[in-house]
C-alpha atoms as a PDB file:
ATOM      1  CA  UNK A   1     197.187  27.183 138.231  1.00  0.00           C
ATOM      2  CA  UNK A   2     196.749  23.619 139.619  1.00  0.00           C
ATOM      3  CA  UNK A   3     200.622  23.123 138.914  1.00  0.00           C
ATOM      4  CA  UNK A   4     201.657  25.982 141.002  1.00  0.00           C
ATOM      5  CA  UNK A   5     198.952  24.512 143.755  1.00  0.00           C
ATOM      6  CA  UNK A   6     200.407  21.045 144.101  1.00  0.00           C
ATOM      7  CA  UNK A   7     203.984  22.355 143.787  1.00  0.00           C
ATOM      8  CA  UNK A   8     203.223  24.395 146.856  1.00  0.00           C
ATOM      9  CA  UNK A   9     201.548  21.586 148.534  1.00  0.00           C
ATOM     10  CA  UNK A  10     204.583  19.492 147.593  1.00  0.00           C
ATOM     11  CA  UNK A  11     207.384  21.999 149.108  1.00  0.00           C
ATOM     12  CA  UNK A  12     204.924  22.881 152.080  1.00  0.00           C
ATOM     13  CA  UNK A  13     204.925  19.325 153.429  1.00  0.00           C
ATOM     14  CA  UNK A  14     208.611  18.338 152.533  1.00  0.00           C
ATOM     15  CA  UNK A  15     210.112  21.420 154.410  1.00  0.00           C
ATOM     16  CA  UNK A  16     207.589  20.742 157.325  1.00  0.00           C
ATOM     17  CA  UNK A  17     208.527  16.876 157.415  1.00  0.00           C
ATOM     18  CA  UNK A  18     212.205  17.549 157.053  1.00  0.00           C
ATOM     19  CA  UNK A  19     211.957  20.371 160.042  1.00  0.00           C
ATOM     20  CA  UNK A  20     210.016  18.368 162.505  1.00  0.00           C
ATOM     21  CA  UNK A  21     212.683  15.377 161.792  1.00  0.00           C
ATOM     22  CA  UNK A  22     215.558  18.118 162.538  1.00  0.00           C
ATOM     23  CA  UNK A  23     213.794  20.317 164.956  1.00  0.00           C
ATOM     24  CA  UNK A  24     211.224  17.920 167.150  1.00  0.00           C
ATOM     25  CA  UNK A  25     208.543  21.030 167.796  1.00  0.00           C
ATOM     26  CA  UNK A  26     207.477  22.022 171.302  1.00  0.00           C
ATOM     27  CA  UNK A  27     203.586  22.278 172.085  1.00  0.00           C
ATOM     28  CA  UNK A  28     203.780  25.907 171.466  1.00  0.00           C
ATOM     29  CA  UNK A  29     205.501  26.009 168.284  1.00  0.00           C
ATOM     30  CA  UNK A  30     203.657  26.747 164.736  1.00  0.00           C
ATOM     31  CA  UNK A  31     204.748  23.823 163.334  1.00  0.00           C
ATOM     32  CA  UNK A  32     203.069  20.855 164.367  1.00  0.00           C
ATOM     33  CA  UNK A  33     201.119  17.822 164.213  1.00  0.00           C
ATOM     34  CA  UNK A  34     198.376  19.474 167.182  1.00  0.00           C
ATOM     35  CA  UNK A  35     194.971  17.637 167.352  1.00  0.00           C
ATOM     36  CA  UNK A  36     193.382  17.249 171.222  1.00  0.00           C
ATOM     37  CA  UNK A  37     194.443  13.375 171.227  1.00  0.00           C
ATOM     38  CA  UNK A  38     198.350  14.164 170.399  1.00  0.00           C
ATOM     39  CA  UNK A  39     198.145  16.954 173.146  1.00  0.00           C
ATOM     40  CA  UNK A  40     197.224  14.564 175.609  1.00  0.00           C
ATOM     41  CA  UNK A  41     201.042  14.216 177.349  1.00  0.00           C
ATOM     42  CA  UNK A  42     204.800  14.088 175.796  1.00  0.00           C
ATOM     43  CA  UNK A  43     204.770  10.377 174.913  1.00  0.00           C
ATOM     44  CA  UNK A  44     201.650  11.153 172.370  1.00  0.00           C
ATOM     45  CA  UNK A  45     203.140  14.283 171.519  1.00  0.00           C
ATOM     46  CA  UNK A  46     206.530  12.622 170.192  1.00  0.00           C
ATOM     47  CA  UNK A  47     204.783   9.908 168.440  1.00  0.00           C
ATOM     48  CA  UNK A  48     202.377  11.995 166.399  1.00  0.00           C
ATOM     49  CA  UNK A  49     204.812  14.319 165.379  1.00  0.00           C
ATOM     50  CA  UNK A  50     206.757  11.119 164.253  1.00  0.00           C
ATOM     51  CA  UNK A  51     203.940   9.771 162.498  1.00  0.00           C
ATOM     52  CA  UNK A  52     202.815  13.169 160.877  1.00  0.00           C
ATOM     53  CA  UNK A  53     206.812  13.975 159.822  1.00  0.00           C
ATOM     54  CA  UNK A  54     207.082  10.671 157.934  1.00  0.00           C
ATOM     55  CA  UNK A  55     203.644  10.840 155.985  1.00  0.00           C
ATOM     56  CA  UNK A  56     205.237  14.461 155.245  1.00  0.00           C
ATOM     57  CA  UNK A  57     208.000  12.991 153.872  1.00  0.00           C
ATOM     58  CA  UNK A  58     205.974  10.863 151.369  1.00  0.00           C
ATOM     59  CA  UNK A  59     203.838  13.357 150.507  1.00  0.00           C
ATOM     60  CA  UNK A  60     205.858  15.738 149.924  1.00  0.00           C
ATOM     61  CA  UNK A  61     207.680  14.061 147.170  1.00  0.00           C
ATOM     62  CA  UNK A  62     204.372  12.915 145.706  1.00  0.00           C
ATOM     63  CA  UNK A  63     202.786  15.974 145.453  1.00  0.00           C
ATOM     64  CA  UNK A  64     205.891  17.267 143.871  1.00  0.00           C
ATOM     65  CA  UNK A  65     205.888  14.303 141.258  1.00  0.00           C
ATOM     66  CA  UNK A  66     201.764  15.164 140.655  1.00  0.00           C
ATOM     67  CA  UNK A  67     202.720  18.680 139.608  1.00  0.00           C
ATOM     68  CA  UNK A  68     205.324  17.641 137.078  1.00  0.00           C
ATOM     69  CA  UNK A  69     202.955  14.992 135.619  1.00  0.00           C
ATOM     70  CA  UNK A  70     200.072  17.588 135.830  1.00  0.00           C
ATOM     71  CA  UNK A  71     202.509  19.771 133.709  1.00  0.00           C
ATOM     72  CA  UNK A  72     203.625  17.037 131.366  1.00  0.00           C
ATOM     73  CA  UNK A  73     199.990  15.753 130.740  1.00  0.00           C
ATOM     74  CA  UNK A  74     197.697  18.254 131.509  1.00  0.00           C
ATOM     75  CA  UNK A  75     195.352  16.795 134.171  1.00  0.00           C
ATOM     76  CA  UNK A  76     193.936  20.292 134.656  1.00  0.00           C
ATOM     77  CA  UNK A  77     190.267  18.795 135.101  1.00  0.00           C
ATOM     78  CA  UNK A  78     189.096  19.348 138.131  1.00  0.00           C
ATOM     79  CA  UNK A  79     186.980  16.157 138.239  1.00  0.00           C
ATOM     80  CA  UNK A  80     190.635  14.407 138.556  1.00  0.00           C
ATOM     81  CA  UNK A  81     193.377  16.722 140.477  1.00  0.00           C
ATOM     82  CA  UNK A  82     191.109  17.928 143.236  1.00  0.00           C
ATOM     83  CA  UNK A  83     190.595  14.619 144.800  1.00  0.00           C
ATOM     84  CA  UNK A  84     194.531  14.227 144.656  1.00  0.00           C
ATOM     85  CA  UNK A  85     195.541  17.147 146.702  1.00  0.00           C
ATOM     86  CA  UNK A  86     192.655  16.740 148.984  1.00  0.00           C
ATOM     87  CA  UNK A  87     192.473  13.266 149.609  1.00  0.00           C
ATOM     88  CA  UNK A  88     196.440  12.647 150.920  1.00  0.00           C
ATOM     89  CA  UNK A  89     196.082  15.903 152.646  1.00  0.00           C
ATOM     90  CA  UNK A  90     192.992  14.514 154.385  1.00  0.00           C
ATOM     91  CA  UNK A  91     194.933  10.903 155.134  1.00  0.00           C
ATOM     92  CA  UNK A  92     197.724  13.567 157.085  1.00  0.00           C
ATOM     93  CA  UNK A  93     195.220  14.149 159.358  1.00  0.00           C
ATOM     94  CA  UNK A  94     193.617  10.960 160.025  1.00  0.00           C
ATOM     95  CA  UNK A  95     196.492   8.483 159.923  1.00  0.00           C
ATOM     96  CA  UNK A  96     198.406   9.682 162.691  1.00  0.00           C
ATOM     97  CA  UNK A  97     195.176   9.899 164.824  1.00  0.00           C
ATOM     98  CA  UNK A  98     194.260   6.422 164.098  1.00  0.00           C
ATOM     99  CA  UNK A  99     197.853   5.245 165.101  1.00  0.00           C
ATOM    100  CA  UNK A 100     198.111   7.092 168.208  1.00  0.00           C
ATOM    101  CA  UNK A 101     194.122   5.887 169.424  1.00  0.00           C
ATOM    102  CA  UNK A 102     195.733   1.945 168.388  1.00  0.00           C
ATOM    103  CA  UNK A 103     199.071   3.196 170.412  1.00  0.00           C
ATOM    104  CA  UNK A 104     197.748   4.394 173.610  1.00  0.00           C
ATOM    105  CA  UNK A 105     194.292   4.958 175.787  1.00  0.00           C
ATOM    106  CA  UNK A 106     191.636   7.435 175.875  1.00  0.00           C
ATOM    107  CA  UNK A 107     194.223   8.941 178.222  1.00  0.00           C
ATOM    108  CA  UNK A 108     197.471   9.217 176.088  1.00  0.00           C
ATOM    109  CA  UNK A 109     199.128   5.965 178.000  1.00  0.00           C
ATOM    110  CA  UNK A 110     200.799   3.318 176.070  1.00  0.00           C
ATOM    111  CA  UNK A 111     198.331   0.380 175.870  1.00  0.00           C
ATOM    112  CA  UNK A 112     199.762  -2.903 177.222  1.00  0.00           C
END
């Protein structure tokens, strides 16, 4: 079950990372980094998706790798894989806030 989980999770955030690199998304499409901050105007809007699309990109590929090795060497306990699917999936969220709030003001302009 966990296999299938993290496979999922691994194909989920590669196709989403490889379509917001081909196909920037507009503020009303489904896919997209959306949290109030990146919302702000178009310059934090670009730069989050950017951000989001390239942790995508890693994460994809690792959570792809996890589900072989979970296959391979039967990490099945949920004391271990949990934390692995939640915890980068968590970081998704968080890093690109923390870049944009170090990037720009409280009101989504570039800081000097």
């Amino acid at each position: 079950m966990a296999f299938f989980v993290i496979l999922l999770f691994g194909l989920i955030f590669t196709i989403c990372g490889v379509l917001i690199k081909i196909k920037p998304p507009s503020k009303k499409s489904i896919y997209a980094y959306k949290t109030p901050f990146s919302l702000k105007n178009n310059d934090t809007w670009s730069e989050g998706n950017r951000i989001a699309s390239n942790l995508m990109l890693l994460l994809g590929p690792f959570y792809l790798v996890l589900s072989l090795l979970n296959n391979s060497i039967n990490l099945n306990t949920s004391s271990m894989i949990y934390p692995l699917i939640i915890l980068p999936a968590m970081l998704l969220m968080a890093i690109p806030n923390m870049y944009l709030r170090f990037k720009f003001d409280e009101n989504g302009f570039p800081k000097k």
